[in-house]
PDB file of N, CA and C in Angstrom:
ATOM      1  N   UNK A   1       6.429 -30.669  51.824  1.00  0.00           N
ATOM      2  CA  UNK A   1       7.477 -30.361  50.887  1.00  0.00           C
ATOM      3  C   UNK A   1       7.269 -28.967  50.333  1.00  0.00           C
ATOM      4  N   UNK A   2       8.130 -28.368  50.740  1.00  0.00           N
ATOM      5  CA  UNK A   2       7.944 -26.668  50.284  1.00  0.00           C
ATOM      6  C   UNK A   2       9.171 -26.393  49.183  1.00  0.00           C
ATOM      7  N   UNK A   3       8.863 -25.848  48.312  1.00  0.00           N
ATOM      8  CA  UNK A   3      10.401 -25.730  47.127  1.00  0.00           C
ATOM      9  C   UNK A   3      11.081 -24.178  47.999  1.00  0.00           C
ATOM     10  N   UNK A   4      12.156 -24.644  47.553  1.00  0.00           N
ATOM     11  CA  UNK A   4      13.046 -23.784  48.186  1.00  0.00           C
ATOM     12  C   UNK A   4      12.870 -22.330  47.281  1.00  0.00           C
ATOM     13  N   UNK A   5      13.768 -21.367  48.054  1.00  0.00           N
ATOM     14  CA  UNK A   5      13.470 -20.240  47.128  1.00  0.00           C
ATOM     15  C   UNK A   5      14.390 -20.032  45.308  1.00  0.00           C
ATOM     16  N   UNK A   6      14.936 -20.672  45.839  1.00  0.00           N
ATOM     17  CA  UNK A   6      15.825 -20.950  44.355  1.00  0.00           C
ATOM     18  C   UNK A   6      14.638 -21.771  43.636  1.00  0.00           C
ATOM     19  N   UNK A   7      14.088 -22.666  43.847  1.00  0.00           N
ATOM     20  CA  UNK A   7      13.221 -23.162  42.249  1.00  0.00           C
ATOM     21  C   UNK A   7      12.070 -22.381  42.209  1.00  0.00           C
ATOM     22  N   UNK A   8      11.734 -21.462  43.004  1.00  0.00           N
ATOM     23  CA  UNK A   8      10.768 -20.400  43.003  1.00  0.00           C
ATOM     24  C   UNK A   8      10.900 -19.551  41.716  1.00  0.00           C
ATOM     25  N   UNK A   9      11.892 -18.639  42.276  1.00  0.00           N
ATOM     26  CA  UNK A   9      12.599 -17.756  41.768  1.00  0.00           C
ATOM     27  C   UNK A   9      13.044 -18.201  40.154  1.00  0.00           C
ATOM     28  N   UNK A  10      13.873 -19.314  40.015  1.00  0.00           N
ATOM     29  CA  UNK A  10      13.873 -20.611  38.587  1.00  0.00           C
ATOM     30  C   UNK A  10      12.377 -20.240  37.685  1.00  0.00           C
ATOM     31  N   UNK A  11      11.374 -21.260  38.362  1.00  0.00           N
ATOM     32  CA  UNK A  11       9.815 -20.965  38.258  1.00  0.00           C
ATOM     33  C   UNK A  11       9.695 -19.936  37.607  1.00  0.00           C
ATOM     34  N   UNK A  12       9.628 -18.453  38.273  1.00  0.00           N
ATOM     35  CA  UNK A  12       8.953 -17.032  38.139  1.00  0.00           C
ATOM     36  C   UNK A  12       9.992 -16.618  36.726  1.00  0.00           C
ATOM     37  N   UNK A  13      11.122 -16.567  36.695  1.00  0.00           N
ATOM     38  CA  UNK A  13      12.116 -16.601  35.692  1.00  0.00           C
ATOM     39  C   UNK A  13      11.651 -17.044  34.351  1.00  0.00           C
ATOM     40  N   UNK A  14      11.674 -18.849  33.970  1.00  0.00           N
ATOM     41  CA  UNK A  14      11.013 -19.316  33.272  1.00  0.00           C
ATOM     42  C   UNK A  14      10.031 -18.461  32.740  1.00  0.00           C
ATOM     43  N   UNK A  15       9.034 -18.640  33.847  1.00  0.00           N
ATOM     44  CA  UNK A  15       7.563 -17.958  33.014  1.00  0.00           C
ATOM     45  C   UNK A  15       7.771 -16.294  32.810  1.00  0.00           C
ATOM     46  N   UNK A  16       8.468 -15.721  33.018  1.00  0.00           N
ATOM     47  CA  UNK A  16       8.910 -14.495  32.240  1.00  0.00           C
ATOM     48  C   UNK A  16       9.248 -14.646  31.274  1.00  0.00           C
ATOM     49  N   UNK A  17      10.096 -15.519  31.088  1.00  0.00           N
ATOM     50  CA  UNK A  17      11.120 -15.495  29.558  1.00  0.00           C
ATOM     51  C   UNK A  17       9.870 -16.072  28.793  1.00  0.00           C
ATOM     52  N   UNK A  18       8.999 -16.638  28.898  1.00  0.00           N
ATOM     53  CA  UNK A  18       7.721 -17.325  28.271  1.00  0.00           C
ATOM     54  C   UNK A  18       7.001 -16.267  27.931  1.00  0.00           C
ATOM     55  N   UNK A  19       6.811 -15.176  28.786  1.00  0.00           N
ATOM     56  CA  UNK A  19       5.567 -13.811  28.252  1.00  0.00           C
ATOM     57  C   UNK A  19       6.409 -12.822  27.398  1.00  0.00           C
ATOM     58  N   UNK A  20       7.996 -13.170  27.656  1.00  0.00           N
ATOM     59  CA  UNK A  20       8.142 -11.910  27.137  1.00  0.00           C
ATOM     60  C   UNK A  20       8.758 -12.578  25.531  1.00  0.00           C
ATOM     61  N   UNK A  21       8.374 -13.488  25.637  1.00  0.00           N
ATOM     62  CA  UNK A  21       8.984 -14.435  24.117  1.00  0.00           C
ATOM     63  C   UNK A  21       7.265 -14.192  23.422  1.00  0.00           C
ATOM     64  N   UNK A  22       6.679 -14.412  24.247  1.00  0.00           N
ATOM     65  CA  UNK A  22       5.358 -14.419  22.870  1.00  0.00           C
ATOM     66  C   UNK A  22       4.812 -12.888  23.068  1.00  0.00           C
ATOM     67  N   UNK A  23       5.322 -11.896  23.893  1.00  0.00           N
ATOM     68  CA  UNK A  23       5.144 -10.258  23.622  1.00  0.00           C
ATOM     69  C   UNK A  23       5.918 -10.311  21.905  1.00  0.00           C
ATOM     70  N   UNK A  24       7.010 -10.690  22.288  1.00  0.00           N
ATOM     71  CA  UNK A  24       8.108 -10.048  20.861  1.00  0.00           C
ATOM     72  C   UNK A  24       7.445 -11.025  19.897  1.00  0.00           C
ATOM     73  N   UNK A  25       7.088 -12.443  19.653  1.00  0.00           N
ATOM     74  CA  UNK A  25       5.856 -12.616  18.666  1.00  0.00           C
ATOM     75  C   UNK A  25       4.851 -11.944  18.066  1.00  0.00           C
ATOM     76  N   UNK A  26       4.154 -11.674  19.191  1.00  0.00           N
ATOM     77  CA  UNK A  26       3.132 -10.532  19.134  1.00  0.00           C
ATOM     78  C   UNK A  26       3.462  -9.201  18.078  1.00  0.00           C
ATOM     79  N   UNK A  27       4.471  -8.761  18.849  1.00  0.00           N
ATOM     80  CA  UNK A  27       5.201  -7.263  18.260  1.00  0.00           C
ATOM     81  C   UNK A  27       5.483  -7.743  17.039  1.00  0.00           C
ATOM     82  N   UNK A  28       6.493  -8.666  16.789  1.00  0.00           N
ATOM     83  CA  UNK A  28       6.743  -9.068  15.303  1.00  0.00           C
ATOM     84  C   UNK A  28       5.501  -9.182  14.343  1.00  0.00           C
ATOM     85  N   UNK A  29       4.657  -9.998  14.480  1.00  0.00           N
ATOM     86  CA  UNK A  29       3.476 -10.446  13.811  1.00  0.00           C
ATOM     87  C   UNK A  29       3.103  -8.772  13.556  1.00  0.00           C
ATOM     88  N   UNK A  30       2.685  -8.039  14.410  1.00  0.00           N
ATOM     89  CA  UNK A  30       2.394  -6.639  14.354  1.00  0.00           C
ATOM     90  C   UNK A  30       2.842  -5.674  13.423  1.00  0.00           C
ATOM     91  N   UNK A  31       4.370  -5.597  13.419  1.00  0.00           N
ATOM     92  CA  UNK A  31       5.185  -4.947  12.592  1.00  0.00           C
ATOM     93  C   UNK A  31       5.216  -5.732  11.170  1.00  0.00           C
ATOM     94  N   UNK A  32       4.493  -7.066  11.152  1.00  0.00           N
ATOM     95  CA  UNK A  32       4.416  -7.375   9.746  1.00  0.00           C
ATOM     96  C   UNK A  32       3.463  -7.132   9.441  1.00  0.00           C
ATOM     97  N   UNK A  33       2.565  -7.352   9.712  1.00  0.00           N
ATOM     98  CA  UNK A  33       0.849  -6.777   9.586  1.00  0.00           C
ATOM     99  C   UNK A  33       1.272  -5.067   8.854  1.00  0.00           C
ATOM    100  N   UNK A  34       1.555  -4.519   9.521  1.00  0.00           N
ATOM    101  CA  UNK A  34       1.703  -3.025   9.125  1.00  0.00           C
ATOM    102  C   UNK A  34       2.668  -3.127   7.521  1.00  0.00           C
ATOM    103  N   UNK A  35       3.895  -3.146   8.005  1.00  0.00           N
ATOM    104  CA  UNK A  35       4.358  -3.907   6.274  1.00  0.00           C
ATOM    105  C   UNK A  35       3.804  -4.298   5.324  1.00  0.00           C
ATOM    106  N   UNK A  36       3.030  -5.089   5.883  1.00  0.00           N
ATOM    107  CA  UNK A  36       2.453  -5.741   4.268  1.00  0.00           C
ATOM    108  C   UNK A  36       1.105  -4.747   3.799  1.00  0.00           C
ATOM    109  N   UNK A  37       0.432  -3.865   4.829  1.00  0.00           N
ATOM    110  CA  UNK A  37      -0.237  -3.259   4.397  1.00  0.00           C
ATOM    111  C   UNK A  37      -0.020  -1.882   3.529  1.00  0.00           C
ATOM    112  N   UNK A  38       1.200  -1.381   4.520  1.00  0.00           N
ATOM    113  CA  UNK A  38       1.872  -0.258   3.725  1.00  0.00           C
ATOM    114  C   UNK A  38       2.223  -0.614   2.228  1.00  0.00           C
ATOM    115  N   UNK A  39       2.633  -1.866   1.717  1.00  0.00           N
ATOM    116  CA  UNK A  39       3.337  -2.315   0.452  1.00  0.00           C
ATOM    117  C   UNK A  39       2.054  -2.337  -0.421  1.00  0.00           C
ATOM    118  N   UNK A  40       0.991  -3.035   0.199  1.00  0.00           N
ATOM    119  CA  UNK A  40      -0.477  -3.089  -0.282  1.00  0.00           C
ATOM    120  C   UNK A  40      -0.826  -1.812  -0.553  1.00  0.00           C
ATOM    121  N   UNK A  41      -0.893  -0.539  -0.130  1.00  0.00           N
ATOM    122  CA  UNK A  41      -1.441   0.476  -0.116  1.00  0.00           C
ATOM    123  C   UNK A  41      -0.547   1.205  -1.074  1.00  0.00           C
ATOM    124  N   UNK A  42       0.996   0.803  -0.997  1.00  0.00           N
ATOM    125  CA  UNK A  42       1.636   1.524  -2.213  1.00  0.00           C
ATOM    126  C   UNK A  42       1.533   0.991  -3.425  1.00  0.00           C
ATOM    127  N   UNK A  43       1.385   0.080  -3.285  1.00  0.00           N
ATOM    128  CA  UNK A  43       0.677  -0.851  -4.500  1.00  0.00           C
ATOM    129  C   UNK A  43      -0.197  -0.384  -5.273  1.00  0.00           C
ATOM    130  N   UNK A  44      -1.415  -0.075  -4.658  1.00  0.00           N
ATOM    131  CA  UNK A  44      -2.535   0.629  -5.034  1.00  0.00           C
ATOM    132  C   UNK A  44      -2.305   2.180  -5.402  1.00  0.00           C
ATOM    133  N   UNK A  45      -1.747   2.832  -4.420  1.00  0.00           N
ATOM    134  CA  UNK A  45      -1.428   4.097  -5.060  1.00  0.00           C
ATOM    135  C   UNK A  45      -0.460   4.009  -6.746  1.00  0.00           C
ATOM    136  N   UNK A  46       0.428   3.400  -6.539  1.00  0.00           N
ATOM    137  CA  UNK A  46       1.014   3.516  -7.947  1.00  0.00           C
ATOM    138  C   UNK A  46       0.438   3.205  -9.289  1.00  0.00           C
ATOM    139  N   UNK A  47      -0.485   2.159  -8.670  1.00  0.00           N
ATOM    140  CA  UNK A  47      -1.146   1.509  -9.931  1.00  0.00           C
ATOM    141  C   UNK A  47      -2.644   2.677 -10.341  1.00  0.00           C
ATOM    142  N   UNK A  48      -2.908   3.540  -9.323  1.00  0.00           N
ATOM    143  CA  UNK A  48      -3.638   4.546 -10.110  1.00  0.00           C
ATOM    144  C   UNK A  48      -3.143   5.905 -10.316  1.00  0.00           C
ATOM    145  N   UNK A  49      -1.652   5.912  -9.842  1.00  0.00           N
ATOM    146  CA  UNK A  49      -0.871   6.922 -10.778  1.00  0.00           C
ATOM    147  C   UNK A  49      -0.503   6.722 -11.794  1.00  0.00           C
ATOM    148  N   UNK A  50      -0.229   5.790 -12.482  1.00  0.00           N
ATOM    149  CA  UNK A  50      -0.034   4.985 -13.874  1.00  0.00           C
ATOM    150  C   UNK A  50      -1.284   4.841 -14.483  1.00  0.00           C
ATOM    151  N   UNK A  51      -2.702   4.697 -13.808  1.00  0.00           N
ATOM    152  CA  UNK A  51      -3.600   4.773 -14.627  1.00  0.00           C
ATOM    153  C   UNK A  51      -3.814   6.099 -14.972  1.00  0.00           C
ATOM    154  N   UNK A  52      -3.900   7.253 -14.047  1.00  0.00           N
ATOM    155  CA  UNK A  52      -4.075   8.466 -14.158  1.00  0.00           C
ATOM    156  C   UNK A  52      -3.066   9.083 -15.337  1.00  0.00           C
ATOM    157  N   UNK A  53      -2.186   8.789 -14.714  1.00  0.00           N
ATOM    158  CA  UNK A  53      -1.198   9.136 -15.809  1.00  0.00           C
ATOM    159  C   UNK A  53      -1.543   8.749 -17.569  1.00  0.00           C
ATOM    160  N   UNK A  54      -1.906   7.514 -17.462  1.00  0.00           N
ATOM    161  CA  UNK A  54      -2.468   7.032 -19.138  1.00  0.00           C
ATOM    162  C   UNK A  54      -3.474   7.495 -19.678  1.00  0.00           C
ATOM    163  N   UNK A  55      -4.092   8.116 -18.544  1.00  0.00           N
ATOM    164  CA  UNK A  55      -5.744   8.517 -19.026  1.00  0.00           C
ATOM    165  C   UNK A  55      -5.563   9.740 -19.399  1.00  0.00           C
ATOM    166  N   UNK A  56      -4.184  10.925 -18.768  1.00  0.00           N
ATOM    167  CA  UNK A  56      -4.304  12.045 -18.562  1.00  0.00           C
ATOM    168  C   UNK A  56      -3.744  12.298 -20.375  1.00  0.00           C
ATOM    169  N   UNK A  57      -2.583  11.422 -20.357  1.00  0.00           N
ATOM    170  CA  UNK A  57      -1.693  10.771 -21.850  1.00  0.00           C
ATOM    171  C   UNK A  57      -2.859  10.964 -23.450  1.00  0.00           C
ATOM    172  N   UNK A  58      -4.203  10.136 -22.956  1.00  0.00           N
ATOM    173  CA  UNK A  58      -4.770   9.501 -23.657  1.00  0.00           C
ATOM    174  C   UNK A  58      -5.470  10.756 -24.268  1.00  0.00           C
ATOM    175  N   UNK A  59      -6.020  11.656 -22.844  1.00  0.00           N
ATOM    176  CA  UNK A  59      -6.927  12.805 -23.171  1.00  0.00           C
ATOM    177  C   UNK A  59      -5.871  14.018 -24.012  1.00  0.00           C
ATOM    178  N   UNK A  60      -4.594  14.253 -23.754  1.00  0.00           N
ATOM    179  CA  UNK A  60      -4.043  14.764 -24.056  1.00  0.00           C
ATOM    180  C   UNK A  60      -3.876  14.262 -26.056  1.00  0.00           C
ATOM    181  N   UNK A  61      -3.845  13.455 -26.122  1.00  0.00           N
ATOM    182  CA  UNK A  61      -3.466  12.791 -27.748  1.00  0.00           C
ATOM    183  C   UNK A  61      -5.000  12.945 -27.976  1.00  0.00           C
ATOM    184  N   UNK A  62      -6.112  12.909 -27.486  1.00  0.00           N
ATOM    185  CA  UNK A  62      -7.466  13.124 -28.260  1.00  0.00           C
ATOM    186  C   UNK A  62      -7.380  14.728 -28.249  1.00  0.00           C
ATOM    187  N   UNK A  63      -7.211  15.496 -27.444  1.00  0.00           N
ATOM    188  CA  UNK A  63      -7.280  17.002 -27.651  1.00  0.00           C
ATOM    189  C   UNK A  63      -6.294  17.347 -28.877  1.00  0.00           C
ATOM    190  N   UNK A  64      -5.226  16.753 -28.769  1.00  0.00           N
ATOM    191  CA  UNK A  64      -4.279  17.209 -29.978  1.00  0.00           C
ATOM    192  C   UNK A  64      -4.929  16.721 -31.363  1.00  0.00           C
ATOM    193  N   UNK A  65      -5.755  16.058 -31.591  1.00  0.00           N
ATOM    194  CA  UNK A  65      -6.149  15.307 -32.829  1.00  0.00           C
ATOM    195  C   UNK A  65      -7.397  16.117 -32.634  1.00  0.00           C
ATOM    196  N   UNK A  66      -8.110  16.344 -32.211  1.00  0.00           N
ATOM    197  CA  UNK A  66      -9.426  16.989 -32.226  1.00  0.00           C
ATOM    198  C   UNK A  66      -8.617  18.461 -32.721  1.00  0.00           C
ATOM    199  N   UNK A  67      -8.182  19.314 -31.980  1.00  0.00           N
ATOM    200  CA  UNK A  67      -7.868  20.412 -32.671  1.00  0.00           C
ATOM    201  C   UNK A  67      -7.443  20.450 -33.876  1.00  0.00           C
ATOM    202  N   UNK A  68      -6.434  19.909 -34.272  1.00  0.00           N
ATOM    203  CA  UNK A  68      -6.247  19.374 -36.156  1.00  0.00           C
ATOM    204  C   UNK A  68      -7.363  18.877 -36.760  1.00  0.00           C
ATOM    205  N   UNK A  69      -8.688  18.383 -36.378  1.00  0.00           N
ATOM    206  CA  UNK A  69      -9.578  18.148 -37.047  1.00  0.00           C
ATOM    207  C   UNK A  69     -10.604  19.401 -37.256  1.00  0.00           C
ATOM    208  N   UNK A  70     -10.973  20.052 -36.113  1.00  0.00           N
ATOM    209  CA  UNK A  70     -11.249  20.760 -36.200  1.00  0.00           C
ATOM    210  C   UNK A  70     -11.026  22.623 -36.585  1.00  0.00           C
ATOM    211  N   UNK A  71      -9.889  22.174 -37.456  1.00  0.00           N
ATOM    212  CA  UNK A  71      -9.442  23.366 -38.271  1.00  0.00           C
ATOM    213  C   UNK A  71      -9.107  22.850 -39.214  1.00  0.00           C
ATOM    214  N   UNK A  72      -8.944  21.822 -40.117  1.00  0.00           N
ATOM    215  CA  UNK A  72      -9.200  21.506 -41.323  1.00  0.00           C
ATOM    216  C   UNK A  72     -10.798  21.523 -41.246  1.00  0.00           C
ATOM    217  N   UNK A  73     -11.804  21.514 -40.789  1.00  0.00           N
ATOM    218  CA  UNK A  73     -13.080  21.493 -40.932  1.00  0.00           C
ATOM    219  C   UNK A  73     -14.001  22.546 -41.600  1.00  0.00           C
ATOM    220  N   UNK A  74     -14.448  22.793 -42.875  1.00  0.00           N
ATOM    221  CA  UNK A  74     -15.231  23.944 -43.085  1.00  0.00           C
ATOM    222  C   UNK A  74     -16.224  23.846 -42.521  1.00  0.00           C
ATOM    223  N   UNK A  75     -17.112  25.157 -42.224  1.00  0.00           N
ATOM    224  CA  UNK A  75     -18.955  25.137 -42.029  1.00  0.00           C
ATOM    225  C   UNK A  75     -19.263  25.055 -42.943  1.00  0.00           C
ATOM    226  N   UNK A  76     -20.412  24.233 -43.473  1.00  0.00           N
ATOM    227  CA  UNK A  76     -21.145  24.263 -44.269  1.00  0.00           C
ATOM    228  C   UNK A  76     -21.716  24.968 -45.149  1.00  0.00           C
ATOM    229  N   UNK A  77     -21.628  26.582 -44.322  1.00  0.00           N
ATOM    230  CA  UNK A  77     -22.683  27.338 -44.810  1.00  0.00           C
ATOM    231  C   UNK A  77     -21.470  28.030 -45.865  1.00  0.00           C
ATOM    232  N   UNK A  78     -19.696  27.680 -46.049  1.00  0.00           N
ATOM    233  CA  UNK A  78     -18.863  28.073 -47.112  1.00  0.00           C
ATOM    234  C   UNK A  78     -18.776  26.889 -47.555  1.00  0.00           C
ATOM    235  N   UNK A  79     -18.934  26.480 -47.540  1.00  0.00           N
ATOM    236  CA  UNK A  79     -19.277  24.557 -49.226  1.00  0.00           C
ATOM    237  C   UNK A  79     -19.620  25.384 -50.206  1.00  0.00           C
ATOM    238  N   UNK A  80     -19.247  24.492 -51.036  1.00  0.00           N
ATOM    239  CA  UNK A  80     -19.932  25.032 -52.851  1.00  0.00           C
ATOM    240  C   UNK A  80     -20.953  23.890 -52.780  1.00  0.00           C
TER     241      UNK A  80
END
């Protein structure tokens, strides 16, 4: 019993549409992998531009208060 060339051909068909269905799995899974890392990574970047930013905020409001302190300040050596 030999299969004819038609369920061959059927056969070889099938198992194409089978490799090239779990390639585009593959690819998909892939292109999400990358996504979620890019979102992860912008994630992280923003959240230490917002820290940077608060810290830069923070140093900025201590320099402004330090200079007003330090010119109301006499030396000592003009005290009564």
């Amino acid at each position: 019993m030999s299969k004819s060339a038609k369920s061959r051909a059927e056969e070889q068909f099938i198992a194409t549409q089978k490799k090239n269905k779990q390639a585009l799995k593959e690819q998909e899974k892939a292109r999400q992998d990358r996504a979620e890392q890019a979102a992860r990574l912008r994630a992280l970047r923003l959240a230490k531009e917002a820290a940077d930013k608060e810290a830069a905020a923070k140093e900025a409001a201590a320099k402004a208060t330090g200079k007003g302190k330090k010119s109301a300040r006499v030396p000592q050596s003009h005290r009564i």
